[in-house]
N, C-alpha and C. Protein backbone atom coordinates (compact mmCIF):
# COMPACT_ATOMS: atom_id res chain seq x y z
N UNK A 1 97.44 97.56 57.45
CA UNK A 1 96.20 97.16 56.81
C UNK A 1 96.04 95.64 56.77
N UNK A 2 96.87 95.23 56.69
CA UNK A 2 97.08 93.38 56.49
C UNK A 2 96.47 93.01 57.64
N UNK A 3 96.46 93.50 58.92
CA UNK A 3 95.81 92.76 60.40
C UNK A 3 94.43 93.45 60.15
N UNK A 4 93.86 94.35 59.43
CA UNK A 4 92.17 94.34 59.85
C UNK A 4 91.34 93.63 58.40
N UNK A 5 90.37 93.66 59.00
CA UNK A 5 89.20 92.85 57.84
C UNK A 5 89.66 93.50 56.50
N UNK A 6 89.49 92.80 55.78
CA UNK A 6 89.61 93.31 54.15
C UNK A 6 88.57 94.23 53.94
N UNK A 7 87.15 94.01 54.24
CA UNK A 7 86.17 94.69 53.85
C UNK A 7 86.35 95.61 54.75
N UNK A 8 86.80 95.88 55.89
CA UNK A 8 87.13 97.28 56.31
C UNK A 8 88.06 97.85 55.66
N UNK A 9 89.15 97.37 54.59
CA UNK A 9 89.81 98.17 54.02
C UNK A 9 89.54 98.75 53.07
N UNK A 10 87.92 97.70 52.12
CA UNK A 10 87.17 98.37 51.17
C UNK A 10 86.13 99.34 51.56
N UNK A 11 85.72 99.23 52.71
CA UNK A 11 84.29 99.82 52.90
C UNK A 11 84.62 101.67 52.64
N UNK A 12 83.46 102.05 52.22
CA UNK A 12 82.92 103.40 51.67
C UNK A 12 83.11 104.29 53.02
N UNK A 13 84.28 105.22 52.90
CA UNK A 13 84.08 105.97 54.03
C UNK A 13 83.79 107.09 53.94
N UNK A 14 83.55 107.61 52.77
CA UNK A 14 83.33 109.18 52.85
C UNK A 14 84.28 110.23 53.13
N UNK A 15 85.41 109.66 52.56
CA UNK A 15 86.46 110.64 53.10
C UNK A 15 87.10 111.15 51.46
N UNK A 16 88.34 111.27 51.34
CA UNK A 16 89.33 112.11 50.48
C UNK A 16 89.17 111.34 48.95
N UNK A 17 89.09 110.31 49.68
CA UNK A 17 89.03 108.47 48.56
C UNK A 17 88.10 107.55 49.07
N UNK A 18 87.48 106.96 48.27
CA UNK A 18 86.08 106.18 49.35
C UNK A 18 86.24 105.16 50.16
N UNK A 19 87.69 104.87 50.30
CA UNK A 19 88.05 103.39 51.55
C UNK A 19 89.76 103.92 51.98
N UNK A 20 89.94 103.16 52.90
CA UNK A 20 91.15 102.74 53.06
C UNK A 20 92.63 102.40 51.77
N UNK A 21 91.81 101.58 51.15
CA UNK A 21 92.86 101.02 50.54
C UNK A 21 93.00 102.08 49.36
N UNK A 22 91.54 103.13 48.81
CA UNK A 22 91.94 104.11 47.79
C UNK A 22 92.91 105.35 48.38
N UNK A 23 92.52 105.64 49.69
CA UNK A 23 93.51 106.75 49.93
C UNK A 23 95.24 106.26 50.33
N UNK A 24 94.94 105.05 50.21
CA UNK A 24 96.57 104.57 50.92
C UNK A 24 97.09 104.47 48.81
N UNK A 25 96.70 103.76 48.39
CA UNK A 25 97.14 103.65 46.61
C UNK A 25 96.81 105.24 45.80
N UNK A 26 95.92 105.89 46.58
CA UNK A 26 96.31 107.63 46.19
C UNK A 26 97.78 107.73 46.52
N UNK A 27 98.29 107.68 47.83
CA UNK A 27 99.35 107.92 48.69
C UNK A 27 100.57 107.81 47.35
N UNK A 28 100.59 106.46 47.10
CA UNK A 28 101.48 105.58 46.16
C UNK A 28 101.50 106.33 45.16
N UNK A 29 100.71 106.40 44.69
CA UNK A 29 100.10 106.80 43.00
C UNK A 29 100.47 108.60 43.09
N UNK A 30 100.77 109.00 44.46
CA UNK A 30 101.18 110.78 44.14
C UNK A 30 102.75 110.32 44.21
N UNK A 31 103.14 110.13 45.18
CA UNK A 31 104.82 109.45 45.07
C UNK A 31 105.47 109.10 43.67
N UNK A 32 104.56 107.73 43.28
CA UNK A 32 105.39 107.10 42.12
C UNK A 32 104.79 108.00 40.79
N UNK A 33 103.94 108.82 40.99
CA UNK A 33 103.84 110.28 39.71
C UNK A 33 105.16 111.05 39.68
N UNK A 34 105.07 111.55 41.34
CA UNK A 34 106.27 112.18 41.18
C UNK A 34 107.78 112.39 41.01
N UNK A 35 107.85 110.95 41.68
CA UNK A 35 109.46 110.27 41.71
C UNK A 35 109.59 109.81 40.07
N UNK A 36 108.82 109.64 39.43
CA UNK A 36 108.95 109.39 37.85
C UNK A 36 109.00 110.56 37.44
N UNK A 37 108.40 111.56 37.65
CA UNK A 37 108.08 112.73 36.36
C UNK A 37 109.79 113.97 36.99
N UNK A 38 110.38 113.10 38.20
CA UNK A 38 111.72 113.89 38.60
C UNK A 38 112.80 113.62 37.70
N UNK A 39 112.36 111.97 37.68
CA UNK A 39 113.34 111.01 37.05
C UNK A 39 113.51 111.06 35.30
N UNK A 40 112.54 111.85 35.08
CA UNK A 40 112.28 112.07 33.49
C UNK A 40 111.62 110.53 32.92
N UNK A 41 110.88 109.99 34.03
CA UNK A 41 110.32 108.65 33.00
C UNK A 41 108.62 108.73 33.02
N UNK A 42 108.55 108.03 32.28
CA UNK A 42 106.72 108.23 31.88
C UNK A 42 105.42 107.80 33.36
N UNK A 43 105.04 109.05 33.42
CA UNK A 43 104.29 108.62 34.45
C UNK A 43 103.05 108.27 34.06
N UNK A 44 102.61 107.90 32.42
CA UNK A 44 100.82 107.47 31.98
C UNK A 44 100.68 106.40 32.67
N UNK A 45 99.58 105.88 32.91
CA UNK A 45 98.63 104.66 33.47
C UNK A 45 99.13 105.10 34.85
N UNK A 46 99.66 106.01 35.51
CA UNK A 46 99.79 105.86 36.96
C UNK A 46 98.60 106.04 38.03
N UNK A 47 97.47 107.05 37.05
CA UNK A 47 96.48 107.56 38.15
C UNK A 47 95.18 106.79 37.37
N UNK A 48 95.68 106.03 35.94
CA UNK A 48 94.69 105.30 35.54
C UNK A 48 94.45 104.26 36.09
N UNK A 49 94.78 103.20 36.79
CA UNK A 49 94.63 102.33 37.07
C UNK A 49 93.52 102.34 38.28
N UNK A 50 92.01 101.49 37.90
CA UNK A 50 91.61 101.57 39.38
C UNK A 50 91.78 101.21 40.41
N UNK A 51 91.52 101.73 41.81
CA UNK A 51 91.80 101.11 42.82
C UNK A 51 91.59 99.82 42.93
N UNK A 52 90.19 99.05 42.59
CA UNK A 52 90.15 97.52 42.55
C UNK A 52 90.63 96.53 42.05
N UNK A 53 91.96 97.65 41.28
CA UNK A 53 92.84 96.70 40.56
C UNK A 53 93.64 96.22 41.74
N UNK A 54 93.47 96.50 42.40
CA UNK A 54 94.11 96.24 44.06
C UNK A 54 93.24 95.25 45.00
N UNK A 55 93.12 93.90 44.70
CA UNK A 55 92.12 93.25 45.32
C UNK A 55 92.54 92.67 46.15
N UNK A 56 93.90 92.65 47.22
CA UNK A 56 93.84 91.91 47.95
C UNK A 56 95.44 92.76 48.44
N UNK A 57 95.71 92.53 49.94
CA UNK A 57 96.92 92.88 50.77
C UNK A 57 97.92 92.81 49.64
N UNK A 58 98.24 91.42 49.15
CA UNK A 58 99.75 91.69 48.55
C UNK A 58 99.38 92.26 47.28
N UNK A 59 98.58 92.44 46.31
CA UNK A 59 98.64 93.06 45.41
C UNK A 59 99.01 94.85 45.94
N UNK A 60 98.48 95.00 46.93
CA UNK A 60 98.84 96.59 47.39
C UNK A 60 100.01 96.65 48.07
N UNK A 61 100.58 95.06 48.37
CA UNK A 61 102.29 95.30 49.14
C UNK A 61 103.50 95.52 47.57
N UNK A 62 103.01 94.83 46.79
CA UNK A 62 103.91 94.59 45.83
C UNK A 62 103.67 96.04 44.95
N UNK A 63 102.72 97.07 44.99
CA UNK A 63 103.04 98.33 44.44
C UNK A 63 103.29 99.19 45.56
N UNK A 64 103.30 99.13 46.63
CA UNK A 64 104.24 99.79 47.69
C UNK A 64 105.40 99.26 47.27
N UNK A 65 106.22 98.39 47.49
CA UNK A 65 107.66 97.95 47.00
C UNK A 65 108.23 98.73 45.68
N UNK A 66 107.21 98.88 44.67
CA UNK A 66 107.49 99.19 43.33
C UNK A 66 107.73 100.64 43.76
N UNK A 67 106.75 101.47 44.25
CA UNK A 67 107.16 102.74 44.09
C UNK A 67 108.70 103.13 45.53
N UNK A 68 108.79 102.22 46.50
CA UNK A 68 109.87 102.70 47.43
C UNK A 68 110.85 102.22 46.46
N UNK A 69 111.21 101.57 45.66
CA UNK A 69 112.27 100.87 45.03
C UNK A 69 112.69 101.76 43.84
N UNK A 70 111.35 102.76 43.25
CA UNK A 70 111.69 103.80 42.24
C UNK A 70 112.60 104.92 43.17
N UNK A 71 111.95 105.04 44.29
CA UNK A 71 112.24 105.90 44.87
C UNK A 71 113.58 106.12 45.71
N UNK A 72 113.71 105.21 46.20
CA UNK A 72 115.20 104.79 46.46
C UNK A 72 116.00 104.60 45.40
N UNK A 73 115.88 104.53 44.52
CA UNK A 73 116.86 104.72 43.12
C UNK A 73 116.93 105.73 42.83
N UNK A 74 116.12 106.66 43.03
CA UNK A 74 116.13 108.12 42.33
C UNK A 74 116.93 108.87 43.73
N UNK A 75 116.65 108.27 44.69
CA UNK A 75 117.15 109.62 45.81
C UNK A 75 118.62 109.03 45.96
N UNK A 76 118.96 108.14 45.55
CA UNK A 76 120.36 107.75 45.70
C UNK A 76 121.07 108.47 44.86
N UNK A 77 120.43 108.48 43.77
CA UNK A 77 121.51 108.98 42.82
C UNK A 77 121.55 110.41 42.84
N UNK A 78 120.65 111.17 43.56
CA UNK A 78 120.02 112.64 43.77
C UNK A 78 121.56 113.47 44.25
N UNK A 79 122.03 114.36 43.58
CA UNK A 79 122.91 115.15 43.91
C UNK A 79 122.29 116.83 44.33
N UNK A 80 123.21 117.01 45.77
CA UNK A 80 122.67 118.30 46.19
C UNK A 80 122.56 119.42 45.45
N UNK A 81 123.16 119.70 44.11
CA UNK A 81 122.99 120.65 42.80
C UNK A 81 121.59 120.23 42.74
N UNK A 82 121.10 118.94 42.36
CA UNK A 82 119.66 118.74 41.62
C UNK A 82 118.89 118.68 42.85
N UNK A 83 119.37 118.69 44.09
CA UNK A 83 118.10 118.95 44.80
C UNK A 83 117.64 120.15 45.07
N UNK A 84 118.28 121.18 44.97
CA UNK A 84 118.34 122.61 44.63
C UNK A 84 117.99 123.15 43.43
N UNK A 85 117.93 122.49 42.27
CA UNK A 85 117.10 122.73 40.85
C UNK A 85 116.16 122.92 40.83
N UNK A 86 116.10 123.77 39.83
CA UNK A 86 114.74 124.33 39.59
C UNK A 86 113.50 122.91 38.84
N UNK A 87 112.73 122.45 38.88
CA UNK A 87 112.28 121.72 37.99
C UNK A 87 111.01 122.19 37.63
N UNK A 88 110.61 121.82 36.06
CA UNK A 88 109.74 122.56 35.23
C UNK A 88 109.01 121.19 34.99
N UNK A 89 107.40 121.86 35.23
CA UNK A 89 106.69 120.55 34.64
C UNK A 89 105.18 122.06 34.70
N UNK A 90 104.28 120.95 33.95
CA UNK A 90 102.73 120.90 33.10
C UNK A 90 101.71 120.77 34.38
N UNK A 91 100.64 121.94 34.69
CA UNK A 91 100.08 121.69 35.66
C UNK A 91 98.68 120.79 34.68
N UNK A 92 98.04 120.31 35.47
CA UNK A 92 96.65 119.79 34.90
C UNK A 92 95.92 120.72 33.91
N UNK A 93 95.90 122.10 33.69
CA UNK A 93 95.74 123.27 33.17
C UNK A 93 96.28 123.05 32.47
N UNK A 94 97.74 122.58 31.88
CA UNK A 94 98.58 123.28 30.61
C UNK A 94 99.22 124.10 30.84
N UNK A 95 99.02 125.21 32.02
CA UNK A 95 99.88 125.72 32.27
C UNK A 95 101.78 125.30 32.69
N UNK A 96 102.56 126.17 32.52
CA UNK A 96 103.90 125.42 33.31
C UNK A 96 104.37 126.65 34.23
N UNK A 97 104.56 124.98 35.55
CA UNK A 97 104.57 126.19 36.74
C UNK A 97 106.67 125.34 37.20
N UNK A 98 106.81 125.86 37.74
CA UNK A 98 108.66 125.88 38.41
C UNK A 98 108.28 125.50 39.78
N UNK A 99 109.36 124.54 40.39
CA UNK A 99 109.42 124.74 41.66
C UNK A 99 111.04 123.93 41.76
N UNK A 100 111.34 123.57 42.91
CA UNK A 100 112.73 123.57 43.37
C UNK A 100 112.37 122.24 43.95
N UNK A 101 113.38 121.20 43.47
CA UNK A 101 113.17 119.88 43.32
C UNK A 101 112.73 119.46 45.00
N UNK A 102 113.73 120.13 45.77
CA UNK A 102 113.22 120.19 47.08
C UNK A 102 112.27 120.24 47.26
N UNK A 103 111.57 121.00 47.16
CA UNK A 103 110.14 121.16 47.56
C UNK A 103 109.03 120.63 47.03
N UNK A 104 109.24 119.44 45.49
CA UNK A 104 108.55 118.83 45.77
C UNK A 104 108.56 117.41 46.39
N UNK A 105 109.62 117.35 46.81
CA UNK A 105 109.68 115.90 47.35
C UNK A 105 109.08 116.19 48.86
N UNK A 106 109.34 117.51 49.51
CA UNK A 106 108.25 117.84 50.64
C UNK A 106 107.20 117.42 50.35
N UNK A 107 106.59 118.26 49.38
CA UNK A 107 105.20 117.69 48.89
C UNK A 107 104.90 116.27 49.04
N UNK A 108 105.68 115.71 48.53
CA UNK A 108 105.40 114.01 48.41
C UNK A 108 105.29 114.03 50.07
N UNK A 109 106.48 114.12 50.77
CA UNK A 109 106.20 114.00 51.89
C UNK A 109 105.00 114.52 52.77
N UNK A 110 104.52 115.58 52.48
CA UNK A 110 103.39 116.00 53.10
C UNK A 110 101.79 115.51 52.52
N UNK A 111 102.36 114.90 51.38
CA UNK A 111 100.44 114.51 50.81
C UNK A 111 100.67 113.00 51.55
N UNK A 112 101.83 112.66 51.90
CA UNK A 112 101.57 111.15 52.47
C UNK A 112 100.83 111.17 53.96
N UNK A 113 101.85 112.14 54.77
CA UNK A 113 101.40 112.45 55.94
C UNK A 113 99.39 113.11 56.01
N UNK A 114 99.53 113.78 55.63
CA UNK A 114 97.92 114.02 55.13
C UNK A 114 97.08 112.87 55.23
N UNK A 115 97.43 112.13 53.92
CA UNK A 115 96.46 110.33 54.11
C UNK A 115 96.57 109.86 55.27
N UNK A 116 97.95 109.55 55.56
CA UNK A 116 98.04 109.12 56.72
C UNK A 116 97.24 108.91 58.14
N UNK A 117 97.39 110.64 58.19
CA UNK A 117 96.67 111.11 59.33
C UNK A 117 94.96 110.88 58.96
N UNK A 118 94.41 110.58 57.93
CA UNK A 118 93.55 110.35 57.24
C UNK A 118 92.80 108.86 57.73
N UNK A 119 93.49 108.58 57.37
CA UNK A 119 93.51 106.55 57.53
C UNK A 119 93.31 106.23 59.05
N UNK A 120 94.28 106.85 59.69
CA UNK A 120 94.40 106.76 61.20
C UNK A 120 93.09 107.45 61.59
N UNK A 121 92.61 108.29 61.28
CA UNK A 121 91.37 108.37 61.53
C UNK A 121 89.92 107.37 61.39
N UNK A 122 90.20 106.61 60.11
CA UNK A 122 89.11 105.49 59.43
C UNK A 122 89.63 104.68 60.37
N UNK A 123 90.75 104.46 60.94
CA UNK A 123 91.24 102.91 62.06
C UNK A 123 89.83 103.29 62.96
N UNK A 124 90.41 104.53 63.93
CA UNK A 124 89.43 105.20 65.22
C UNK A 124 88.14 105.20 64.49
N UNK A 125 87.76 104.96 63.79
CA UNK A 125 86.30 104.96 63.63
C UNK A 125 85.57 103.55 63.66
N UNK A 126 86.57 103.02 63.37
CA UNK A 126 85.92 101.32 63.52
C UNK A 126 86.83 100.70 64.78
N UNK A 127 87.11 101.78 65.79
CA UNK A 127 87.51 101.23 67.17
C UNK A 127 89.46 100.52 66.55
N UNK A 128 89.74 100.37 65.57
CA UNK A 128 90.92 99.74 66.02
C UNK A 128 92.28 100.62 65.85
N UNK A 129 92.92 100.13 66.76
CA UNK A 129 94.15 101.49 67.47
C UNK A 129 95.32 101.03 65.90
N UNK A 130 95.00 102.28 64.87
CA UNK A 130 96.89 101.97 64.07
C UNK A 130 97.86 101.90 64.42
N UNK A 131 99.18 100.70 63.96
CA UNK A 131 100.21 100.90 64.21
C UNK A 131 100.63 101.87 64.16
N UNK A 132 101.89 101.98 65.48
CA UNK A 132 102.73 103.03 65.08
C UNK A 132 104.00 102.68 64.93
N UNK A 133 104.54 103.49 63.71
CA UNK A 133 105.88 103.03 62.96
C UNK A 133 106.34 104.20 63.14
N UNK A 134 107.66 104.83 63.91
CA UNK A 134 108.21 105.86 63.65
C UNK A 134 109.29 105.24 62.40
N UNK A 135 109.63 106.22 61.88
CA UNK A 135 110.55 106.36 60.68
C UNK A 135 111.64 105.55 60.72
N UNK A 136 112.25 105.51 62.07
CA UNK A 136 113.62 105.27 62.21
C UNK A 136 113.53 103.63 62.21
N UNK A 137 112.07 103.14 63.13
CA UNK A 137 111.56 101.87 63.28
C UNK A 137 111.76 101.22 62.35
N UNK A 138 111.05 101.92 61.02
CA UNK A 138 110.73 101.50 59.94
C UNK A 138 111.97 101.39 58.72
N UNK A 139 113.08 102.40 58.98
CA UNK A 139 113.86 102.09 58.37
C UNK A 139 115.29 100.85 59.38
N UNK A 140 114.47 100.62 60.12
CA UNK A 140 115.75 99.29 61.07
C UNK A 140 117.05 100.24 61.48
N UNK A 141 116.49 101.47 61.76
CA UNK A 141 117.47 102.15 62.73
C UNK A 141 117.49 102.37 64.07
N UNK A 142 118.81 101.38 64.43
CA UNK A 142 118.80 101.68 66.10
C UNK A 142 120.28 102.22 66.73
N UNK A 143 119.67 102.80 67.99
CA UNK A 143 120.60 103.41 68.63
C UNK A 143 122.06 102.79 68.76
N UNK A 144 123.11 104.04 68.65
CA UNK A 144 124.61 102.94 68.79
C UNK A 144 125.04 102.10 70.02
């Protein structure tokens, strides 16, 4: 996002979130809900905050950092017993639903990929080709 126009990262697209930069800080904002509410810490003001509280590249680099840095703390310490746990939480309903810690960190993983593929679409619409970062790229892994 840092190499195209800013106002292409604000502009109204009609999609999931009305720009770029809301569905990429959705992205964040489902992650750092969930990597907190695993971790047993308070996830309020996470989905409060508006997107325009995000006015510029590094304000949206420095809460990317915040939530990989929750997140990497929590999966470090993650033991294969608790990734196999059951975990109990409060749907938006009130209801309480179970799932297996595993599966929601899929989740995380799959609502990112979702935007993702999302975003990469808003690039192709205003002609410019998204980077591509495979995983391994991105984590500075190279071959032996």
């Amino acid at each position: 996002m840092a190499e195209i126009p800013w106002e292409t990262v604000t502009e109204s697209s009609g999609a999931s979130f009305d720009s770029i930069r809301d569905i990429f800080i959705h992205s964040l904002q489902a992650e750092h809900f969930w990597i907190r509410r695993l971790s047993g810490k308070s996830t309020e003001g996470i989905y409060g905050a508006p997107f325009a509280k995000y006015a510029d590249i590094n304000s949206i680099r420095e809460y990317a950092d915040t939530v990989e840095a929750e997140t990497n703390a929590y999966l470090k310490k993650l033991t294969n017993q608790e990734l196999q746990s059951m975990f109990e939480y409060k749907l938006r309903d009130g209801s309480i639903n179970h799932s297996k810690t595993e599966d929601i960190l899929m989740h995380i993983v799959e609502e990112e990929i979702h935007h993702r593929g999302e975003i990469m679409c808003l690039y192709w619409q205003h002609d410019i080709q998204p980077p591509y970062i495979s995983y391994t790229v991105y984590k500075g892994q190279t071959a032996p």
